[in-house]
Protein backbone atom coordinates (compact mmCIF):
# COMPACT_ATOMS: atom_id res chain seq x y z
CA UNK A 1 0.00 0.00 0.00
CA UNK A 2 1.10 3.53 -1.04
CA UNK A 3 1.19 6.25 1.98
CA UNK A 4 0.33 9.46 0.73
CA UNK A 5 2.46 12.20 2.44
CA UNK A 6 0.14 15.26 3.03
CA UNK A 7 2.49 18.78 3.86
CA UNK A 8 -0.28 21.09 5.17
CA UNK A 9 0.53 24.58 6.52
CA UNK A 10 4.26 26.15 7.20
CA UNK A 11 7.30 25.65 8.53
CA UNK A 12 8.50 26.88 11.84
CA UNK A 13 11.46 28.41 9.56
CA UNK A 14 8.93 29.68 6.73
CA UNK A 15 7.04 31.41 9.35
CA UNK A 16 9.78 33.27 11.07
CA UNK A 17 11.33 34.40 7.19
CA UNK A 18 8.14 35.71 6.74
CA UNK A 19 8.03 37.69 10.20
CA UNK A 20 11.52 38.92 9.48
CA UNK A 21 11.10 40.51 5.94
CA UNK A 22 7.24 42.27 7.26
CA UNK A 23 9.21 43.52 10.62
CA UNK A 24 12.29 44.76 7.88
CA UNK A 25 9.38 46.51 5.32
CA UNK A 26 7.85 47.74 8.66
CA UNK A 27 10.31 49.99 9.80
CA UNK A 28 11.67 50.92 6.49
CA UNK A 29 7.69 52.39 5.39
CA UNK A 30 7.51 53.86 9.48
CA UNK A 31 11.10 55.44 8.81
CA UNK A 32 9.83 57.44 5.07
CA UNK A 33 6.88 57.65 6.69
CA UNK A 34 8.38 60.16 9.39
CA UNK A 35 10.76 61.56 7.68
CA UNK A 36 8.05 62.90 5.79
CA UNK A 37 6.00 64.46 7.84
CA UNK A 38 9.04 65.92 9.46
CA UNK A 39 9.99 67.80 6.22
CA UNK A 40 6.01 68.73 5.93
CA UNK A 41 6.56 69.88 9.15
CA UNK A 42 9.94 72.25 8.72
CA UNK A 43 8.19 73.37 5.71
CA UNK A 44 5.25 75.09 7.67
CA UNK A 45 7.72 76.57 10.01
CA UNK A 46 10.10 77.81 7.19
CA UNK A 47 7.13 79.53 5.55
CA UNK A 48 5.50 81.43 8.35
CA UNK A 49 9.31 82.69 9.25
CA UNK A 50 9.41 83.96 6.11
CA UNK A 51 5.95 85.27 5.69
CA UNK A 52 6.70 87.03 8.92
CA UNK A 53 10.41 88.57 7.75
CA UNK A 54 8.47 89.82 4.47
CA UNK A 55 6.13 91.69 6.53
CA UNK A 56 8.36 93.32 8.87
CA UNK A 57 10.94 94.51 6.58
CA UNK A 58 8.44 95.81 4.22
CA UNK A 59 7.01 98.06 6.04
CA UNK A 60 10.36 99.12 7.49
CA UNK A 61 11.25 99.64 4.04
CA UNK A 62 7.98 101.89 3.34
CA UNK A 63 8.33 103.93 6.24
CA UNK A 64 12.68 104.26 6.25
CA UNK A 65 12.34 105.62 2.03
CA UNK A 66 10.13 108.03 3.23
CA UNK A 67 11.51 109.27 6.26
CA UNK A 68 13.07 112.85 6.61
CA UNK A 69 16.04 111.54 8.45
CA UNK A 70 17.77 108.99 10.84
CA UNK A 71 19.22 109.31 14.15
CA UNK A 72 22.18 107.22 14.31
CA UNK A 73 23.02 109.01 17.86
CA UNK A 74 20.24 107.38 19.51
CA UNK A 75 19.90 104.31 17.22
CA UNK A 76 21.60 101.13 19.07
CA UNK A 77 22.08 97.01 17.52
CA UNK A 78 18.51 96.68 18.24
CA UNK A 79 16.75 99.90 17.94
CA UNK A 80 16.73 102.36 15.02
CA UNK A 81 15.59 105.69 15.53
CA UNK A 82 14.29 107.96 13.06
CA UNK A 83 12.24 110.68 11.89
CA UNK A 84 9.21 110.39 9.80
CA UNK A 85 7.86 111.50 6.78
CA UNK A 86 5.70 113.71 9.02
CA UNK A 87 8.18 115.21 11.16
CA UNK A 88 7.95 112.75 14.25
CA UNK A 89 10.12 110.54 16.12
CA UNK A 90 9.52 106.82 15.22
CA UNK A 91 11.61 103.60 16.20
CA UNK A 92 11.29 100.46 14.97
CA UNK A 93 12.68 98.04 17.60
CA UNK A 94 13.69 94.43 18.39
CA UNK A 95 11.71 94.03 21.74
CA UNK A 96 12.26 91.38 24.58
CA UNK A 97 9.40 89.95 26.41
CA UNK A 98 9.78 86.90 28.35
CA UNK A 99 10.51 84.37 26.07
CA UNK A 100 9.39 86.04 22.96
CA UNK A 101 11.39 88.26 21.02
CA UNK A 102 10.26 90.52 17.87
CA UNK A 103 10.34 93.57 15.75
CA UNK A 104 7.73 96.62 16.38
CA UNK A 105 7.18 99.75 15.36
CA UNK A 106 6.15 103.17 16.65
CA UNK A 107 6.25 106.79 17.87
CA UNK A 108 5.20 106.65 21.49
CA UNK A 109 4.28 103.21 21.62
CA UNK A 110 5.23 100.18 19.59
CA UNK A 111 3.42 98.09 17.79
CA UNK A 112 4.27 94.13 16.95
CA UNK A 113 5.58 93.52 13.37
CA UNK A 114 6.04 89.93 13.73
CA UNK A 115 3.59 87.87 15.51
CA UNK A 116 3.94 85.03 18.20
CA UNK A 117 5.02 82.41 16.08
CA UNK A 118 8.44 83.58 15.28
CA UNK A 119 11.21 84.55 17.37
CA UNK A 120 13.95 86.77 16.47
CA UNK A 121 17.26 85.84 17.01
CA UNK A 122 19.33 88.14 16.71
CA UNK A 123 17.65 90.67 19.13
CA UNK A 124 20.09 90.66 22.47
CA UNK A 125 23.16 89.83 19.86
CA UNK A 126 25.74 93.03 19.80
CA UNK A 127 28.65 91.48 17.98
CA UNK A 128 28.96 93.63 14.66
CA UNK A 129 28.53 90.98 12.36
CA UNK A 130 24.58 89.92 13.80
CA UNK A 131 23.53 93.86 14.44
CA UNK A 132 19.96 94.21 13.53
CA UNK A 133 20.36 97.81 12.61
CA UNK A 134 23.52 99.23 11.01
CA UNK A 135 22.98 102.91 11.15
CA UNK A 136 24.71 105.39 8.48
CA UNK A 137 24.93 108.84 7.77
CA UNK A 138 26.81 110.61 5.46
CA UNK A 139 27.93 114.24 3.79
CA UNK A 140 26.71 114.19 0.18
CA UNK A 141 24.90 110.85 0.56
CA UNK A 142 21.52 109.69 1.83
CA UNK A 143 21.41 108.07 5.33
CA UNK A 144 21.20 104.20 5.20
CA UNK A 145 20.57 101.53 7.03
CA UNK A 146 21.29 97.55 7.07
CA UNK A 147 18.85 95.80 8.19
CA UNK A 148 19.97 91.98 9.11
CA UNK A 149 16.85 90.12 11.05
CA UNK A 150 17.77 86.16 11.95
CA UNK A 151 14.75 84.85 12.96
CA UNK A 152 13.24 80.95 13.72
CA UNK A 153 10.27 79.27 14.50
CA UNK A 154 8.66 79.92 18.36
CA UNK A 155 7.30 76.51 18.70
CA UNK A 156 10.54 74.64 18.75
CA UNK A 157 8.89 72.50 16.23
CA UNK A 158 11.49 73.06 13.52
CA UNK A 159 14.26 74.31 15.01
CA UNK A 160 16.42 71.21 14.89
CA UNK A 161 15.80 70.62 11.05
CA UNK A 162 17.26 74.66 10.41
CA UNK A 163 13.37 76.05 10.54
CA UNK A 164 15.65 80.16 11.27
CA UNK A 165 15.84 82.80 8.17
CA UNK A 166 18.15 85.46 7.67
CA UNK A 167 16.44 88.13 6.00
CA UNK A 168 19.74 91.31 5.24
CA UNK A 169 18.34 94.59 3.13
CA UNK A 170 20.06 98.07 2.90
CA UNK A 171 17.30 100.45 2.73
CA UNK A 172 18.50 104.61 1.49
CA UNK A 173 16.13 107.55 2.77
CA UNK A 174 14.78 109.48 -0.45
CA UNK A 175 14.99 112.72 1.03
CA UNK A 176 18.52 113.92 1.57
């Protein structure tokens, strides 16, 4: 008499090959996966930086090329002092509060330019080569100013991935 040999099911082996290359595929998908969303993440925080910088320095840059003049005596690495188009004293200002640092603007008080999502910097920095405001004035030439703002995402969310900009402009006064 013939014995039929039935092989029904798997392997002890077969089974734990099997495990192996799902737990492999696994991590591999969990590790794009993440990566992913990080870089959807530091994307976010990159743009509202920037959307914030934009904002700022333009209207710096609409109120300095119409300004009568700038006071580099009272203007400091974080302060610029000026006067404007209508004859009054006006600052724009890299302000400190708490945690949170940004840029305002104003006469007798100021007014936020960036909002609470981004933090500058370079606001308490008064090495020469991170000065917010690089005041000059000159005989024969209109006053200028460099404005260098270094600024990063408040949440922390981005930080580690590079989330900062460095937004540098040299603005001239049109009346001189």
């Amino acid at each position: 008499m013939k014995r039929i040999k039935f092989t029904q099911g798997f392997s002890l082996v077969e089974m734990i090959i099997v495990i192996s290359v799902f737990s492999i595929l696994a991590v591999v998908v969990t590790q794009s996966l993440t990566l992913s969303l990080r870089g959807a993440q530091k994307g976010r925080a990159v743009g509202s930086v920037r959307e914030n910088l934009e904002f700022a320095i333009s209207v710096m840059e609409r109120q300095l090329r119409n300004a009568k003049s700038l006071n580099c005596a009272e203007s400091n690495h974080n302060t610029l002092v000026y006067v404007d188009s209508y004859g009054n004293n006006a600052r724009f200002a890299c302000v400190t509060q708490g945690v949170q640092t940004y840029i305002a603007s104003g006469s007798a008080s100021l007014t936020r330019l960036t909002n609470s999502s981004v933090n500058v910097v370079n606001c308490n920095d008064t090495s020469t080569t991170e000065r917010i405001f690089s005041c000059t004035q000159g005989s024969g030439s209109p006053d200028s100013v460099i404005i260098k703002i270094r600024a990063s995402d408040a949440s922390g969310v981005g930080q580690a991935e590079g989330s900062s900009e460095t937004f540098t402009t040299q603005i001239s006064l049109r009346n001189y």
